[in-house]
PDB file of N, CA and C in Angstrom:
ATOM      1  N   UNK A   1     -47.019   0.028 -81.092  1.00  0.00           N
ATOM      2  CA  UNK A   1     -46.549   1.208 -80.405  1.00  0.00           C
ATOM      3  C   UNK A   1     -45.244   1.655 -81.069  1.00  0.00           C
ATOM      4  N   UNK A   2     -45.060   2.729 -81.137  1.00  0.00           N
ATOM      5  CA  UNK A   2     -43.824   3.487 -81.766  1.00  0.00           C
ATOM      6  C   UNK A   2     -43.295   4.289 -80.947  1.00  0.00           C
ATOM      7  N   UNK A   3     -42.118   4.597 -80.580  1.00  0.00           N
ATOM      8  CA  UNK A   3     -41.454   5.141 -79.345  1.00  0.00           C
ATOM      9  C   UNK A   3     -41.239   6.719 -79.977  1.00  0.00           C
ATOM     10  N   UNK A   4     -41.561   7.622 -79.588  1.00  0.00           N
ATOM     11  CA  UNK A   4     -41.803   9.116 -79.451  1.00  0.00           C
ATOM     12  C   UNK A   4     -40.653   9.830 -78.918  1.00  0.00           C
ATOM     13  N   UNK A   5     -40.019   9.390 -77.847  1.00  0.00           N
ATOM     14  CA  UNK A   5     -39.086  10.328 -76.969  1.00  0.00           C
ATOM     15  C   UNK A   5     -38.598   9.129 -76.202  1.00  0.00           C
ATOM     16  N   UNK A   6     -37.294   9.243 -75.794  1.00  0.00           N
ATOM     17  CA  UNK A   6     -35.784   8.541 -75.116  1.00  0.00           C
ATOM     18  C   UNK A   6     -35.338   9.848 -74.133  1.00  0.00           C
ATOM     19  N   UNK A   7     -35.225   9.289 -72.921  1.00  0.00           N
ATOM     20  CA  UNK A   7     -34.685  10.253 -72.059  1.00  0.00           C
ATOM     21  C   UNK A   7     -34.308   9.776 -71.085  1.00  0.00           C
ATOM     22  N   UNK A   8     -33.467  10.294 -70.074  1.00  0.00           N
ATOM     23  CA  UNK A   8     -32.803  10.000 -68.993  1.00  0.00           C
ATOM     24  C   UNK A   8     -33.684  10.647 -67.961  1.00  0.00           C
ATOM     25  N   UNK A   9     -33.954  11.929 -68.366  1.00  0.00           N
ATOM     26  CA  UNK A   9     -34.678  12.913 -67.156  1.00  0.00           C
ATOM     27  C   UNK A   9     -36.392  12.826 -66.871  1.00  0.00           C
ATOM     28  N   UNK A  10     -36.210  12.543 -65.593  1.00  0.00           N
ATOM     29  CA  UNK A  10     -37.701  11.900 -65.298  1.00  0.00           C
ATOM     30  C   UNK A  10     -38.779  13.380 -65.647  1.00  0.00           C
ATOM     31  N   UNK A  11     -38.408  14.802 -65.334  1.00  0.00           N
ATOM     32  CA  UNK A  11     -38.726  15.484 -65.176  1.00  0.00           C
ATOM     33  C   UNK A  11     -39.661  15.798 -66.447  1.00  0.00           C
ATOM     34  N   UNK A  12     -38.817  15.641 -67.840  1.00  0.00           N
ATOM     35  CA  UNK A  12     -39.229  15.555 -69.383  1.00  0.00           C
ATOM     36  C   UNK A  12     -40.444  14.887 -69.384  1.00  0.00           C
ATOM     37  N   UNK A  13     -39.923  13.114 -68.981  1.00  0.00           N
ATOM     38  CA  UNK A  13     -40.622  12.200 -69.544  1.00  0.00           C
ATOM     39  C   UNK A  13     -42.323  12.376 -68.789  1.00  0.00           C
ATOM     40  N   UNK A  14     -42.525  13.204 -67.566  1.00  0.00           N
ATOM     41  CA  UNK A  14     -43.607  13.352 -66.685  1.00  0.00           C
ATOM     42  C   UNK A  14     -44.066  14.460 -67.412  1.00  0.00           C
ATOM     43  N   UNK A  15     -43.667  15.639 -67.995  1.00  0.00           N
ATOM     44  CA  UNK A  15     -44.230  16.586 -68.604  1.00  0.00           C
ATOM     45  C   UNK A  15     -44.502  16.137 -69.977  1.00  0.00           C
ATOM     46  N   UNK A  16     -43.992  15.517 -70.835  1.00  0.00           N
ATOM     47  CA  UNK A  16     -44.430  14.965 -72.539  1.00  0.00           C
ATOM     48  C   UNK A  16     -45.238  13.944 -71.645  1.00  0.00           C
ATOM     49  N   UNK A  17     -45.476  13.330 -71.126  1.00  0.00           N
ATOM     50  CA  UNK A  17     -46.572  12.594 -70.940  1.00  0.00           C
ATOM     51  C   UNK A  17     -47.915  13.249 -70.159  1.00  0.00           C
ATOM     52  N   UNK A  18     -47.977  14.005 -69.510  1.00  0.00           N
ATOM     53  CA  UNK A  18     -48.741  15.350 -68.638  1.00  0.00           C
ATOM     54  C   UNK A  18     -49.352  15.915 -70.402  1.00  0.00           C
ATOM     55  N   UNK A  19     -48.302  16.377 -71.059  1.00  0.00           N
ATOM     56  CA  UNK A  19     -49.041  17.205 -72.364  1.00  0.00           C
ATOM     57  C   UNK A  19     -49.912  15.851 -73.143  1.00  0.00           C
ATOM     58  N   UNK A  20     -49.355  14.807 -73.617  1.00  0.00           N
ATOM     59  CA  UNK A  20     -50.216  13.971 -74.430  1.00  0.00           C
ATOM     60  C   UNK A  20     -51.240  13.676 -73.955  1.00  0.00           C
ATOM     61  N   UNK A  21     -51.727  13.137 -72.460  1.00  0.00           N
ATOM     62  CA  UNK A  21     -52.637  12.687 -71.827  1.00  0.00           C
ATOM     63  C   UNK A  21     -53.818  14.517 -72.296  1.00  0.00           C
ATOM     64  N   UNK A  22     -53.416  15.378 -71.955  1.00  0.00           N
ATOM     65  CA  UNK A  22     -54.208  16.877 -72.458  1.00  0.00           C
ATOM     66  C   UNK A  22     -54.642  16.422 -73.875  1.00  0.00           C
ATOM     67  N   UNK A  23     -53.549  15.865 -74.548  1.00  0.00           N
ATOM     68  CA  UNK A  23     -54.251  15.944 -75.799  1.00  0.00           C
ATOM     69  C   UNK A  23     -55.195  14.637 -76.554  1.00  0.00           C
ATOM     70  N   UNK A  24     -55.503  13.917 -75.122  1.00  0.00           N
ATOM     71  CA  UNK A  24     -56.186  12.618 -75.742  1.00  0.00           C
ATOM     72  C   UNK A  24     -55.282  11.631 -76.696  1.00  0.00           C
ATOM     73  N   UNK A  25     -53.857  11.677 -76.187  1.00  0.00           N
ATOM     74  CA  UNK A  25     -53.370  10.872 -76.551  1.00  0.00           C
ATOM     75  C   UNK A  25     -52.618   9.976 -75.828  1.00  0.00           C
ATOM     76  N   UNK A  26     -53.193   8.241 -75.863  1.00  0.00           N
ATOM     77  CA  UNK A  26     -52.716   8.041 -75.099  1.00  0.00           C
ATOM     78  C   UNK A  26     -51.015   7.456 -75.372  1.00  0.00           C
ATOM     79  N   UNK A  27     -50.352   6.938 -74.086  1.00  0.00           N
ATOM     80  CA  UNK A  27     -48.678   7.058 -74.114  1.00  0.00           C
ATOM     81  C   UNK A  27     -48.479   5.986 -72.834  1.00  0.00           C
ATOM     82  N   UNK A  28     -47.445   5.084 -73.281  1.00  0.00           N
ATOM     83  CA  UNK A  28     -46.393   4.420 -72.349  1.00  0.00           C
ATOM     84  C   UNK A  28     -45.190   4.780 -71.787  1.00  0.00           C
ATOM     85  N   UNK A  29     -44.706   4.688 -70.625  1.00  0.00           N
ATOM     86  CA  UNK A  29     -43.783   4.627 -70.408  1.00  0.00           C
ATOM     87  C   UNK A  29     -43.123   3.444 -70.432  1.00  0.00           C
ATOM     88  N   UNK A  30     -41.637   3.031 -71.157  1.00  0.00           N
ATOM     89  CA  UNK A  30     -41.166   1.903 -71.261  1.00  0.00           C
ATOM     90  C   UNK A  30     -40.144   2.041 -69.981  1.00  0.00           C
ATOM     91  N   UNK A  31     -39.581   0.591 -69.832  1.00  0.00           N
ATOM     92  CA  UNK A  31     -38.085   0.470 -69.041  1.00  0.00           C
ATOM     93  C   UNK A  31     -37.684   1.259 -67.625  1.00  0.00           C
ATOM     94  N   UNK A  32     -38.757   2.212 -67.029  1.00  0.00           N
ATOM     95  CA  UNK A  32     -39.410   2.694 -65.663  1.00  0.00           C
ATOM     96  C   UNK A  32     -38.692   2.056 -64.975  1.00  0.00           C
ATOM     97  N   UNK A  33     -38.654   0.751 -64.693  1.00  0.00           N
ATOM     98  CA  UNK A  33     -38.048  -0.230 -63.912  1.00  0.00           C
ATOM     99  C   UNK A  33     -36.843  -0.361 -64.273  1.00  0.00           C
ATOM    100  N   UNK A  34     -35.908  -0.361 -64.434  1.00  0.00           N
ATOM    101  CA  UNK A  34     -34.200  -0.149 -65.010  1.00  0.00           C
ATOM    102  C   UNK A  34     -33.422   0.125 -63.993  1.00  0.00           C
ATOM    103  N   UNK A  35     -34.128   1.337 -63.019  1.00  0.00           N
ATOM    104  CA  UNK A  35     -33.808   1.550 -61.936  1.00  0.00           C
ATOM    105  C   UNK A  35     -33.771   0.971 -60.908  1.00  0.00           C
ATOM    106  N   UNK A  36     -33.972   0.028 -60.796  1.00  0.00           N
ATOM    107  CA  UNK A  36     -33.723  -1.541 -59.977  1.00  0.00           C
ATOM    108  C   UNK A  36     -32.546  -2.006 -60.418  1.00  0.00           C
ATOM    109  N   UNK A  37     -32.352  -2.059 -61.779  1.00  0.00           N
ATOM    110  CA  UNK A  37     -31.053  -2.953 -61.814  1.00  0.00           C
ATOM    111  C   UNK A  37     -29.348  -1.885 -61.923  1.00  0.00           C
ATOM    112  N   UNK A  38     -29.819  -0.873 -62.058  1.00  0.00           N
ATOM    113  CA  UNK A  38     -28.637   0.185 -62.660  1.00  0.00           C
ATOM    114  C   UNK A  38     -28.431   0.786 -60.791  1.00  0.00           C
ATOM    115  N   UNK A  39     -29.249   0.808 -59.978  1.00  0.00           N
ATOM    116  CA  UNK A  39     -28.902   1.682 -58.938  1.00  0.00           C
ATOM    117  C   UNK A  39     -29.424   2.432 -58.329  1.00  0.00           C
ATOM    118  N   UNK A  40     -30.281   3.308 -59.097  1.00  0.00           N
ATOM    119  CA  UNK A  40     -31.488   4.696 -59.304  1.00  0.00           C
ATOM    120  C   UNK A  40     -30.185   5.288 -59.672  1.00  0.00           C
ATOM    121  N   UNK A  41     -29.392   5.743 -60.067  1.00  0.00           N
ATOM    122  CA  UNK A  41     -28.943   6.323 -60.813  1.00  0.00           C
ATOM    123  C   UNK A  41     -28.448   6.912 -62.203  1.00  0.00           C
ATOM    124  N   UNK A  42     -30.034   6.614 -62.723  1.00  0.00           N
ATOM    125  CA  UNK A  42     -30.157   7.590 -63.626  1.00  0.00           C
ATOM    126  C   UNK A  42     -29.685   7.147 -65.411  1.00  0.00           C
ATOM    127  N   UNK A  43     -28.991   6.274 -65.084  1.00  0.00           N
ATOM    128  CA  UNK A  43     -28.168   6.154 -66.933  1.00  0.00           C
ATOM    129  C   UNK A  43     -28.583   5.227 -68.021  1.00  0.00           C
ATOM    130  N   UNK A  44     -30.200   4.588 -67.399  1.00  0.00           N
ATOM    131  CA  UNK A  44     -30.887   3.960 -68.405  1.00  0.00           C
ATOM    132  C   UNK A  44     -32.033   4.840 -68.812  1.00  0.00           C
ATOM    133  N   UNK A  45     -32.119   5.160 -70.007  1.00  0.00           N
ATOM    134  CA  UNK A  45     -33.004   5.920 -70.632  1.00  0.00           C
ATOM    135  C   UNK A  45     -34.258   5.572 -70.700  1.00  0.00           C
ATOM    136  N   UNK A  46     -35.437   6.041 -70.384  1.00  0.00           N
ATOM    137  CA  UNK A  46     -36.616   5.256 -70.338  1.00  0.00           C
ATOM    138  C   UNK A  46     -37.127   6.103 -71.763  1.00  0.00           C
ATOM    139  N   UNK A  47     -38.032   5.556 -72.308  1.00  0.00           N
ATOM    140  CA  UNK A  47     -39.020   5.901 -73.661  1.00  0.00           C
ATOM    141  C   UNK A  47     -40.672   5.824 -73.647  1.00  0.00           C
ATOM    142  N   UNK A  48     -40.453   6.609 -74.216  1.00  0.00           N
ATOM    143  CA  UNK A  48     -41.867   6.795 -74.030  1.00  0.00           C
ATOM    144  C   UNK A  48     -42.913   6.680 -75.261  1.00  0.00           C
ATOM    145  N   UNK A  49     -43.643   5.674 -75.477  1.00  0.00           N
ATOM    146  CA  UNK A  49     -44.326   4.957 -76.237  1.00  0.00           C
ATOM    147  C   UNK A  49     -45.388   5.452 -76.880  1.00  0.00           C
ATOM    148  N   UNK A  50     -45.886   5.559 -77.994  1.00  0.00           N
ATOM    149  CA  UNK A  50     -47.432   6.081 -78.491  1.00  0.00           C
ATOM    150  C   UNK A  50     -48.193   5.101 -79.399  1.00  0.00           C
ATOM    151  N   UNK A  51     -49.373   5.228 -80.139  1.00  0.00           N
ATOM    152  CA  UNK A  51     -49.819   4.090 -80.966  1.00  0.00           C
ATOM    153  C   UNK A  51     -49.251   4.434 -82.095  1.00  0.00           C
ATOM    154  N   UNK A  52     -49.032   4.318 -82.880  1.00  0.00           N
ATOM    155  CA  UNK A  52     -48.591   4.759 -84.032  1.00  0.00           C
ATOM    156  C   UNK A  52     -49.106   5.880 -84.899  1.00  0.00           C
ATOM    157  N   UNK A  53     -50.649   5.549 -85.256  1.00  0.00           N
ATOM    158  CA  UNK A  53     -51.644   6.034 -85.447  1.00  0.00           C
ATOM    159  C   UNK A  53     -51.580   7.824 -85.011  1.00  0.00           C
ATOM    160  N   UNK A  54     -51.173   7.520 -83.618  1.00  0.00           N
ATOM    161  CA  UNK A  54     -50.823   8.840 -83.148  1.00  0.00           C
ATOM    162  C   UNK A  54     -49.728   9.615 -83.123  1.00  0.00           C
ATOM    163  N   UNK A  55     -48.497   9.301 -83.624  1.00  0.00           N
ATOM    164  CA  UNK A  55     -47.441   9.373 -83.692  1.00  0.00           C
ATOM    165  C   UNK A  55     -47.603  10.620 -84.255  1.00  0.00           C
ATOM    166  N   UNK A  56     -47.695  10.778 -85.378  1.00  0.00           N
ATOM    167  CA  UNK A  56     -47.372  12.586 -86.025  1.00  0.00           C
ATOM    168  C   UNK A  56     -47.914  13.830 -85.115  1.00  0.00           C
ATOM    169  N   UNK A  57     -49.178  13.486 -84.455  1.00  0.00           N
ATOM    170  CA  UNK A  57     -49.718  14.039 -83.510  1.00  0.00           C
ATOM    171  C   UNK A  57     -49.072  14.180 -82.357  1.00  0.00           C
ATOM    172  N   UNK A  58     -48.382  13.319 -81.891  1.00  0.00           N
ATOM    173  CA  UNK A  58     -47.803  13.323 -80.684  1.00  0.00           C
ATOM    174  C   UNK A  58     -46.029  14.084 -81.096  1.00  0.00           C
ATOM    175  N   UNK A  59     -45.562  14.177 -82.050  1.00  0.00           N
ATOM    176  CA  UNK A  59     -44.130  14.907 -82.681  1.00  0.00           C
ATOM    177  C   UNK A  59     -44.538  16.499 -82.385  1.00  0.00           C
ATOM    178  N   UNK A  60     -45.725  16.262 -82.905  1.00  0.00           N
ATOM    179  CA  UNK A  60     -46.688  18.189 -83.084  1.00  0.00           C
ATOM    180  C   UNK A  60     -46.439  18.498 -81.528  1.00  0.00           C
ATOM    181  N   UNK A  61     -47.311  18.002 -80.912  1.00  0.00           N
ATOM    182  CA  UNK A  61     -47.270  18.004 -79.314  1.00  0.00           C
ATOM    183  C   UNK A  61     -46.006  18.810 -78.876  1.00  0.00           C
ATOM    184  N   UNK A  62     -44.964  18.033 -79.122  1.00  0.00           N
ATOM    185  CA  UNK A  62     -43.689  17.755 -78.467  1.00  0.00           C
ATOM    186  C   UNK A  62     -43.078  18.925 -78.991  1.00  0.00           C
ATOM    187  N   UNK A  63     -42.556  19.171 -80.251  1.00  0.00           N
ATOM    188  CA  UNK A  63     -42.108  20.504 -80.651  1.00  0.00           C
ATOM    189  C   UNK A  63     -42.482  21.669 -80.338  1.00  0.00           C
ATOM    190  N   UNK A  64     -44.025  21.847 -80.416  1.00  0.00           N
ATOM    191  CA  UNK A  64     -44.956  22.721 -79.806  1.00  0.00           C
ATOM    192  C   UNK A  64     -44.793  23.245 -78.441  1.00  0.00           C
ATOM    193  N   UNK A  65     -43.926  22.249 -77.075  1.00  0.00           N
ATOM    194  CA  UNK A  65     -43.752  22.717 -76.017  1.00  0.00           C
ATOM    195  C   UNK A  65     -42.132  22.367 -75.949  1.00  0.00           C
ATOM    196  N   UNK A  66     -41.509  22.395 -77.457  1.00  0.00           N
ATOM    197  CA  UNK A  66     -39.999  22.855 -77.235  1.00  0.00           C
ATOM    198  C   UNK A  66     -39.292  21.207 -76.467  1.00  0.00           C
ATOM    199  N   UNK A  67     -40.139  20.305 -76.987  1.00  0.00           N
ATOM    200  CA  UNK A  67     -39.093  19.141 -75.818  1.00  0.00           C
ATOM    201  C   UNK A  67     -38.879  18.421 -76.866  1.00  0.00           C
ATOM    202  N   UNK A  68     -37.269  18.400 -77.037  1.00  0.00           N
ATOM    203  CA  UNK A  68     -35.949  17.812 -78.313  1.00  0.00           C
ATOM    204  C   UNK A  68     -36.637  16.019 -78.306  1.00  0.00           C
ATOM    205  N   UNK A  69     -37.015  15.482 -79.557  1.00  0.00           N
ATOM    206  CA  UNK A  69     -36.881  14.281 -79.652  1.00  0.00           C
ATOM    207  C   UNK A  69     -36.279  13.588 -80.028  1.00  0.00           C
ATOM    208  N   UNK A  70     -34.889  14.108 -80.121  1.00  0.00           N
ATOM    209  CA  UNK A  70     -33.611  13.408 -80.549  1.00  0.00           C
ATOM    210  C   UNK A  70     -32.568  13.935 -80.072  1.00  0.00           C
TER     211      UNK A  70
END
């Protein structure tokens, strides 16, 4: 797995994952759980995972609906 996108905002990480799943690609969410140990407040970045394989495909995706991967 190769990590695609780092984010704080759940809002992102539910929509880049909403678009890949459209595009038959599948995707992890990493570190989800963080929020247990930080508080729920917000300042551990969760990532979001792809196969590798799919990786260039999934960059296309992402630019395509304007969401920064860095």
């Amino acid at each position: 797995m190769k990590e695609l996108l780092r984010s704080t905002d759940p809002t992102i990480m539910a929509f880049a994952t909403a678009l890949l799943e459209g595009e038959d690609i599948d995707c992890f969410q990493m570190d989800v759980n963080m929020s247990i140990l930080e508080g729920g407040i917000g300042i551990f970045p969760r990532r979001l995972m792809v196969r590798e394989e799919d990786h260039a495909e999934a960059e296309r995706v992402m630019r395509d609906n304007e969401i920064p991967l860095r």
